[in-house]
N, C-alpha and C. Protein backbone atom coordinates (compact mmCIF):
# COMPACT_ATOMS: atom_id res chain seq x y z
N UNK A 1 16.92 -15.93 -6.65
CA UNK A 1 17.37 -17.28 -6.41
C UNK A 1 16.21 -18.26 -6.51
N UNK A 2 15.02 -17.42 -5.66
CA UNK A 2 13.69 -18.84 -6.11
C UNK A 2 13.53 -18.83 -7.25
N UNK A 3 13.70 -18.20 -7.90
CA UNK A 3 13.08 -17.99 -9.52
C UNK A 3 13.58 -19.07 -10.32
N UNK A 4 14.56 -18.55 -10.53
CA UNK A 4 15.81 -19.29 -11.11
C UNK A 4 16.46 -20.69 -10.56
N UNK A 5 16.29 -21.19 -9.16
CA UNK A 5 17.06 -22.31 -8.50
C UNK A 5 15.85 -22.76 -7.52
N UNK A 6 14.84 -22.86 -7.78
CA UNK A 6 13.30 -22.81 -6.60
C UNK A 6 13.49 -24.87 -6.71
N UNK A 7 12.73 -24.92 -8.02
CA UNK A 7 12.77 -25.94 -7.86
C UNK A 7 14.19 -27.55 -8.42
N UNK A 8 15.15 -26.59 -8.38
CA UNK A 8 16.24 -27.67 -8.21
C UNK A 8 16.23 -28.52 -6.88
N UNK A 9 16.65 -29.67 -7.19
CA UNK A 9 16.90 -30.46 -5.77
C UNK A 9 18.37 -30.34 -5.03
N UNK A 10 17.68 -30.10 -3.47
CA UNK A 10 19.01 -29.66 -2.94
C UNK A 10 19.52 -30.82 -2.55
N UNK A 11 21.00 -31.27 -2.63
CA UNK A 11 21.72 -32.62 -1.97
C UNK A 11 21.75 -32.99 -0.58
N UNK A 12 21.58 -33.93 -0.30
CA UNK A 12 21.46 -34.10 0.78
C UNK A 12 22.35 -33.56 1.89
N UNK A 13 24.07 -33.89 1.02
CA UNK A 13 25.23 -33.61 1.31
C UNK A 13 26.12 -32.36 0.22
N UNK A 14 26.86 -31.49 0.70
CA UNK A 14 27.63 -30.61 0.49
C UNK A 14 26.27 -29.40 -0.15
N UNK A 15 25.60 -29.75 0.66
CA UNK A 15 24.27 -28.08 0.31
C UNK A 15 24.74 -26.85 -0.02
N UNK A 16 26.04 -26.19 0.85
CA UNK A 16 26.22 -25.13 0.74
C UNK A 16 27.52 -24.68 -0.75
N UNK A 17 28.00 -26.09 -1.17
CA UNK A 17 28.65 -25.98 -2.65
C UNK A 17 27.74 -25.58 -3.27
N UNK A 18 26.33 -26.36 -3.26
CA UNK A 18 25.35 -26.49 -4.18
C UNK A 18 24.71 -24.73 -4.47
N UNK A 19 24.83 -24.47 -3.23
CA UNK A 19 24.39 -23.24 -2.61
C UNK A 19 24.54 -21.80 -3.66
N UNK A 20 26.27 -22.09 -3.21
CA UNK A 20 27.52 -20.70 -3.38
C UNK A 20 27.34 -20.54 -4.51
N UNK A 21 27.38 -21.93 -5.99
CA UNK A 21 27.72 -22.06 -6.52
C UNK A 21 26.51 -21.10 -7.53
N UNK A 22 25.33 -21.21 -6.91
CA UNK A 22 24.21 -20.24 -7.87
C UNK A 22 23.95 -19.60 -7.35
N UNK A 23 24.49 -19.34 -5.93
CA UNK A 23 24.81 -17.76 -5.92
C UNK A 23 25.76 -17.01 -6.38
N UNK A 24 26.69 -17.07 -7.01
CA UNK A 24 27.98 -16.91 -8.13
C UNK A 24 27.40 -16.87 -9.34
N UNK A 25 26.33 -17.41 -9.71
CA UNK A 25 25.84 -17.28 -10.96
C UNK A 25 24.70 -15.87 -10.92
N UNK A 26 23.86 -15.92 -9.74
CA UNK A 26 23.19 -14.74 -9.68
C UNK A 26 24.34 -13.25 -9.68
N UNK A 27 25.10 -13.55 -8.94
CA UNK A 27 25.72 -12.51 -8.83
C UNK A 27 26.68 -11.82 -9.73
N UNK A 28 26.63 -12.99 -11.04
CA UNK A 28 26.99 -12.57 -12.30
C UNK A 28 26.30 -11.96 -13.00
N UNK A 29 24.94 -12.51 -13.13
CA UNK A 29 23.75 -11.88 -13.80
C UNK A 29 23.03 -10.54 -13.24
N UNK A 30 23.28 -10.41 -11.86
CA UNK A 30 23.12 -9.02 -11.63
C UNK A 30 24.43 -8.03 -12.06
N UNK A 31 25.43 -8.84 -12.17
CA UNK A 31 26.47 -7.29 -12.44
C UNK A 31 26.20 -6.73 -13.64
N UNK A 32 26.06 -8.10 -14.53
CA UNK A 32 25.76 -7.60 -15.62
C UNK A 32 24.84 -6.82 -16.46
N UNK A 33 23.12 -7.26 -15.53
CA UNK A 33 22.50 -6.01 -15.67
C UNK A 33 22.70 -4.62 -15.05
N UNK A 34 23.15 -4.52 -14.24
CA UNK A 34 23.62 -3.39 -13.58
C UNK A 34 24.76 -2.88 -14.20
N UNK A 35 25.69 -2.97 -14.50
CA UNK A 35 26.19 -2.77 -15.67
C UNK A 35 25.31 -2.03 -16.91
N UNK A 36 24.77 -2.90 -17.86
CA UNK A 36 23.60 -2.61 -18.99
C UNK A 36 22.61 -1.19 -18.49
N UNK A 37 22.32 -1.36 -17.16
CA UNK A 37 21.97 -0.17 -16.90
C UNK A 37 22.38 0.80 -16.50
N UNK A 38 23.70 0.62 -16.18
CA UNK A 38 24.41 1.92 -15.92
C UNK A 38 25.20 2.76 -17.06
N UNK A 39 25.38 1.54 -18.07
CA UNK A 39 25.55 2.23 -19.55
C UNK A 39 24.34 3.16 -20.04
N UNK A 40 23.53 2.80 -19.68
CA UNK A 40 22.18 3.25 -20.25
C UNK A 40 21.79 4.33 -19.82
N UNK A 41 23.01 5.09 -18.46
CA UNK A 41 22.78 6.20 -17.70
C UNK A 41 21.98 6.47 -16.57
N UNK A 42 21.54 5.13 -16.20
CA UNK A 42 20.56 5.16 -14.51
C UNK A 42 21.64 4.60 -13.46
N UNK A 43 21.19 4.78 -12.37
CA UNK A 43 21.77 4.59 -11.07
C UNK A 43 21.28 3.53 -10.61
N UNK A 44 22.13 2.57 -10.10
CA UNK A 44 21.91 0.71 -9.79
C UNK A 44 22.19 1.07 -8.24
N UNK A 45 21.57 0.67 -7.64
CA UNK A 45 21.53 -0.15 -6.26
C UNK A 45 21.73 -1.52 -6.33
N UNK A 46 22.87 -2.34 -6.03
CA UNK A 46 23.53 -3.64 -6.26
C UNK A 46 23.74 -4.16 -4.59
N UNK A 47 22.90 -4.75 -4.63
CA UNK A 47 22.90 -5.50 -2.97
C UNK A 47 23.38 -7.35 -3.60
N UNK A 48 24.56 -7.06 -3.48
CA UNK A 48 25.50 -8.67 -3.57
C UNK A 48 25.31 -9.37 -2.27
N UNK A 49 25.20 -9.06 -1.09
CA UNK A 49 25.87 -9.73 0.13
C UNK A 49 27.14 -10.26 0.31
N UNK A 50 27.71 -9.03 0.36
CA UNK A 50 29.00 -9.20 0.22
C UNK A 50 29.78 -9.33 1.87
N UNK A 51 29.68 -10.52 2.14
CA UNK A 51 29.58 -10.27 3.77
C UNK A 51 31.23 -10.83 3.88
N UNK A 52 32.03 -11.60 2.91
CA UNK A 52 33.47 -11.22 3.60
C UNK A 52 34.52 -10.70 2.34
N UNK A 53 35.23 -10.31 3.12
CA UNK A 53 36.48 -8.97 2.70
C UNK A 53 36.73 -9.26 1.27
N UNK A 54 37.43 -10.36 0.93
CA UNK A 54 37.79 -10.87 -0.30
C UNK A 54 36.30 -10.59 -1.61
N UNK A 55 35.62 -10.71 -0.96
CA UNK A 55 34.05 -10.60 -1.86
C UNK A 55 34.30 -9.25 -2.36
N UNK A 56 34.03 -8.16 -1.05
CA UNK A 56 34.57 -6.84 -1.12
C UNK A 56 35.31 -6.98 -2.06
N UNK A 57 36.18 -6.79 -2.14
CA UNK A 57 37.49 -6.41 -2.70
C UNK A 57 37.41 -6.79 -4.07
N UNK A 58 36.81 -7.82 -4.47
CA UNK A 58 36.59 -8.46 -5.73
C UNK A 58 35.30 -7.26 -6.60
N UNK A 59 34.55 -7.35 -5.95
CA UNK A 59 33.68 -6.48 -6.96
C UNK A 59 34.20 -5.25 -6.67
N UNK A 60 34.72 -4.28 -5.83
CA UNK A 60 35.81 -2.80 -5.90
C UNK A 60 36.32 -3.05 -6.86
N UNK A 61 36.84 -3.70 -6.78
CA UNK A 61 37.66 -3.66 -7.88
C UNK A 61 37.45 -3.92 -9.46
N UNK A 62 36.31 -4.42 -9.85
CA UNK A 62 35.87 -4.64 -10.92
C UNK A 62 34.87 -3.25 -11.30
N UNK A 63 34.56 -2.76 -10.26
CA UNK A 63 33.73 -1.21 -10.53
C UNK A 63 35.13 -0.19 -10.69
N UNK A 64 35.33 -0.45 -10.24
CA UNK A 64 37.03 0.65 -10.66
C UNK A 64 37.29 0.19 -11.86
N UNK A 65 37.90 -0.78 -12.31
CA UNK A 65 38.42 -1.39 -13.58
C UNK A 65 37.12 -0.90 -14.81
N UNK A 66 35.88 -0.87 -14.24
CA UNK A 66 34.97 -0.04 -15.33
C UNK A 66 34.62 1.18 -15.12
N UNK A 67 35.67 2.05 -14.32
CA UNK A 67 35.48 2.76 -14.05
C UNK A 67 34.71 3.78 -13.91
N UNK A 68 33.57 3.14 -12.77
CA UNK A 68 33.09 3.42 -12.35
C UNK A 68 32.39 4.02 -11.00
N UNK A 69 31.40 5.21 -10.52
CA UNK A 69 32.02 5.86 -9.53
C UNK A 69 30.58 5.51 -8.60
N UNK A 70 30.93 4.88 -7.19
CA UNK A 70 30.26 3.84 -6.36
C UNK A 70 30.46 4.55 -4.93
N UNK A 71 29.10 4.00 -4.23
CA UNK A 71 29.56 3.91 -2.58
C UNK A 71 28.84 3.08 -2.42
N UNK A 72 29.59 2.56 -1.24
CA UNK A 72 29.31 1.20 -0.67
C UNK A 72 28.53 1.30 1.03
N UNK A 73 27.16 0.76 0.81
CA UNK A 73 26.65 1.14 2.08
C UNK A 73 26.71 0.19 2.84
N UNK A 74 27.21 0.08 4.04
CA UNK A 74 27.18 -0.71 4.65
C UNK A 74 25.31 -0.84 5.77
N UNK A 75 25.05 -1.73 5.87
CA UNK A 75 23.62 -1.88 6.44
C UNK A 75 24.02 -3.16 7.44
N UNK A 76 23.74 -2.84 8.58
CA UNK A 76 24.10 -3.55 9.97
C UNK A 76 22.94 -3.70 10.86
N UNK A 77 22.41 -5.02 11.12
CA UNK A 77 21.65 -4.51 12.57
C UNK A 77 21.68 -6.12 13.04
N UNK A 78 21.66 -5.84 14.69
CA UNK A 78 21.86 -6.84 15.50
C UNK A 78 20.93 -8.10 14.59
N UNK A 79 22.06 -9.35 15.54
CA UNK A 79 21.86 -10.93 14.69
C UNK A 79 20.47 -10.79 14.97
N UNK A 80 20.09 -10.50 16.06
CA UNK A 80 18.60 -11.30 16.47
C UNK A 80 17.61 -10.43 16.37
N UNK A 81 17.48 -9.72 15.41
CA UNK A 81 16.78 -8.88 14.59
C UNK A 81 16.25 -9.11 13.12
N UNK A 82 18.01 -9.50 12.66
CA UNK A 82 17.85 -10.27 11.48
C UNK A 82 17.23 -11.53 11.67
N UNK A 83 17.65 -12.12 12.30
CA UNK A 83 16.90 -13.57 12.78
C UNK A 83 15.72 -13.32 12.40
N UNK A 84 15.25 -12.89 13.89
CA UNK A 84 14.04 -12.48 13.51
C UNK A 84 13.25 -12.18 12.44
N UNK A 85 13.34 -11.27 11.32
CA UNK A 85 13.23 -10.93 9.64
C UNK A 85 13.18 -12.67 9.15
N UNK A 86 14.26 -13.11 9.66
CA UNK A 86 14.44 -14.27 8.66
C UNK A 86 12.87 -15.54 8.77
N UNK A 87 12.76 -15.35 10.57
CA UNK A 87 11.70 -16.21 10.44
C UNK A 87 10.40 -16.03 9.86
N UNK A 88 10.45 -14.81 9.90
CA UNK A 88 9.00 -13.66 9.71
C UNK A 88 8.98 -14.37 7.85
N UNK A 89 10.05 -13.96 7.11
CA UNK A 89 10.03 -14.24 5.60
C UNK A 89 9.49 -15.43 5.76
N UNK A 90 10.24 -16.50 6.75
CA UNK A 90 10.20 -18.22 6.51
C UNK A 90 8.93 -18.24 6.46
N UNK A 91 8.02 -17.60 7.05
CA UNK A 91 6.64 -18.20 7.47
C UNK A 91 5.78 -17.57 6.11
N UNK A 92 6.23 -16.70 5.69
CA UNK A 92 5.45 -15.75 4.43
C UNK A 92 5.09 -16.92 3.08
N UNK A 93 3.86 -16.81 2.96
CA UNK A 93 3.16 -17.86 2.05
C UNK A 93 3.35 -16.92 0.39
N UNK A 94 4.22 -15.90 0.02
CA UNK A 94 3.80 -14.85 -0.76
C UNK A 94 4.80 -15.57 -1.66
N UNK A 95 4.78 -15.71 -3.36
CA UNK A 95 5.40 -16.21 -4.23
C UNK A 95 7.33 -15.56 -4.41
N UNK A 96 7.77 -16.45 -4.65
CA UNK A 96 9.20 -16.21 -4.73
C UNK A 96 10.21 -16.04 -3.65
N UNK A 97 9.62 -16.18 -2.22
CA UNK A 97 10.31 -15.84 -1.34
C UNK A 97 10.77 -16.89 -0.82
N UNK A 98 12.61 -16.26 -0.59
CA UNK A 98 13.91 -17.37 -0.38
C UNK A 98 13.30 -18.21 0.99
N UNK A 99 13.62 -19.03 1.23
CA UNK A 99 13.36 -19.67 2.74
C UNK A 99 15.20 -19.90 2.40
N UNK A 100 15.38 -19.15 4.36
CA UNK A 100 16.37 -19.43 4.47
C UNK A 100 16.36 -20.38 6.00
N UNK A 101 17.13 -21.59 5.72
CA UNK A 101 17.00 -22.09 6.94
C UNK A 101 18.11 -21.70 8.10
N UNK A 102 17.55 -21.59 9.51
CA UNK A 102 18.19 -20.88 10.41
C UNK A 102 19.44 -21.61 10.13
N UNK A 103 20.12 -22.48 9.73
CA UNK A 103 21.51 -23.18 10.05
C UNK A 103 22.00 -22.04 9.01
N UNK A 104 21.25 -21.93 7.62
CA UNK A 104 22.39 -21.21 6.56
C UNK A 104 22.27 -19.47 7.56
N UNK A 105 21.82 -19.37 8.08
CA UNK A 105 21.08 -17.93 8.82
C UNK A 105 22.52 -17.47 9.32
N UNK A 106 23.03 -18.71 9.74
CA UNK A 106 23.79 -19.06 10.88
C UNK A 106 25.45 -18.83 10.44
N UNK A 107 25.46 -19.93 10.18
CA UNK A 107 26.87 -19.78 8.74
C UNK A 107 26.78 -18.07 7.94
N UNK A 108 25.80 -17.59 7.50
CA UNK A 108 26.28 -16.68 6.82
C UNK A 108 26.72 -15.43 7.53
N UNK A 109 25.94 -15.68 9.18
CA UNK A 109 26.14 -14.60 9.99
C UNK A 109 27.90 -14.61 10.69
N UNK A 110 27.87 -16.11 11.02
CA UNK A 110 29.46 -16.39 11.08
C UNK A 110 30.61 -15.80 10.42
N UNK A 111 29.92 -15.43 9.02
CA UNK A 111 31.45 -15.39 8.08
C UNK A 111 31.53 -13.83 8.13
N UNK A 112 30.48 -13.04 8.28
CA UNK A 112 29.80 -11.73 7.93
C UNK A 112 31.94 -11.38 8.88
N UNK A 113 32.10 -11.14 7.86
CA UNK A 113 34.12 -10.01 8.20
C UNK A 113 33.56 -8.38 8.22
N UNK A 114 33.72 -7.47 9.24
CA UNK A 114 33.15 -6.25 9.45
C UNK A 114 34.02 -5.75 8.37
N UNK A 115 33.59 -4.28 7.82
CA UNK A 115 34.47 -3.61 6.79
C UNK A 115 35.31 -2.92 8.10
N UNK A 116 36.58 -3.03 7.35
CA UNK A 116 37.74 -2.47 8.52
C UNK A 116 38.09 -1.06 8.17
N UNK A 117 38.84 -0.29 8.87
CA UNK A 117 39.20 1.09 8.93
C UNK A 117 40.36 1.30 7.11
N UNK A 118 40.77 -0.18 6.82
CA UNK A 118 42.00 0.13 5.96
C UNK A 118 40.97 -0.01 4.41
N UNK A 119 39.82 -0.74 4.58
CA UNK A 119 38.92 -1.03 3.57
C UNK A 119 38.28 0.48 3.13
N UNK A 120 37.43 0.90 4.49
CA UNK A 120 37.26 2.29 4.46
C UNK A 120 38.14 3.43 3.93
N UNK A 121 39.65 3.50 4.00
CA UNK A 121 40.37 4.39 3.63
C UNK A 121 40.48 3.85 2.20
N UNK A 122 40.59 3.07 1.39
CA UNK A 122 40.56 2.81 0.44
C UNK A 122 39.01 3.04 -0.88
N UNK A 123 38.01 2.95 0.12
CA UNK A 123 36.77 2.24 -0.66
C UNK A 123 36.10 4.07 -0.32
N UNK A 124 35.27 4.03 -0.90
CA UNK A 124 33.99 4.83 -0.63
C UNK A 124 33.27 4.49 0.42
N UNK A 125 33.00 4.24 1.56
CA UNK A 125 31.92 3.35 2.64
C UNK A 125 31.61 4.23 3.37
N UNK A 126 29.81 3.93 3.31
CA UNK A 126 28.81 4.82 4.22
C UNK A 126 28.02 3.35 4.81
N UNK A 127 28.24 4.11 6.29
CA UNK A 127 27.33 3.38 7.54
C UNK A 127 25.64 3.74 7.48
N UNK A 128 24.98 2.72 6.92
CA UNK A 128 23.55 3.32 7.17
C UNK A 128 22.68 2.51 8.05
């Protein structure tokens, strides 16, 4: 995202349209290499942040439709841990790294929909 969207200007107002909207674009451009490389016969690790259900469900379903054979790890650890991580990055002077500000920290932790028991019976999902 810094790479690619670092130095765009963020709006003053509706930030998180501005936001979603290239993150939808990254998350095109990773399927698609991941994809390219999975034709190519290697094994992709695809970390989307796929933090609610409908997200889920959208890329399942597009790895099925290319039928293709996936598990989905789920990775969990208390908010104020992550927090924590988050400020630790904020402060990191090292090139390319996202600054996320605690409000988006906040919102994204809000929306985070747990994978449910009916997702699980459907999906491949490992707790790590």
């Amino acid at each position: 995202m810094v790479r690619l969207f670092g130095d765009d200007l963020r709006p003053t107002e509706g930030v998180m349209v501005w936001y979603l909207e290239r993150r939808e674009r990254c998350r095109g451009l990773l399927w698609d290499v991941a994809l390219g490389a999975l034709r190519c016969g290697a094994d992709v690790y695809l970390e989307l942040g796929l933090v609610r259900r409908a997200e889920r469900e959208d890329y399942f379903e597009r790895a099925r439709h290319e039928e293709l054979e996936f598990i989905v790890h789920v990775l969990d650890a208390p908010r104020s841990v992550r927090r924590d991580r988050v400020v630790v990055r904020n402060a990191s002077a090292a090139q390319h790294v996202q600054k996320v500000p605690l409000e988006f920290f906040e919102l994204a932790s809000d929306a985070w929909e747990p994978v449910l028991e009916d997702e699980r019976a459907r999906w491949p999902v490992v707790d790590d």
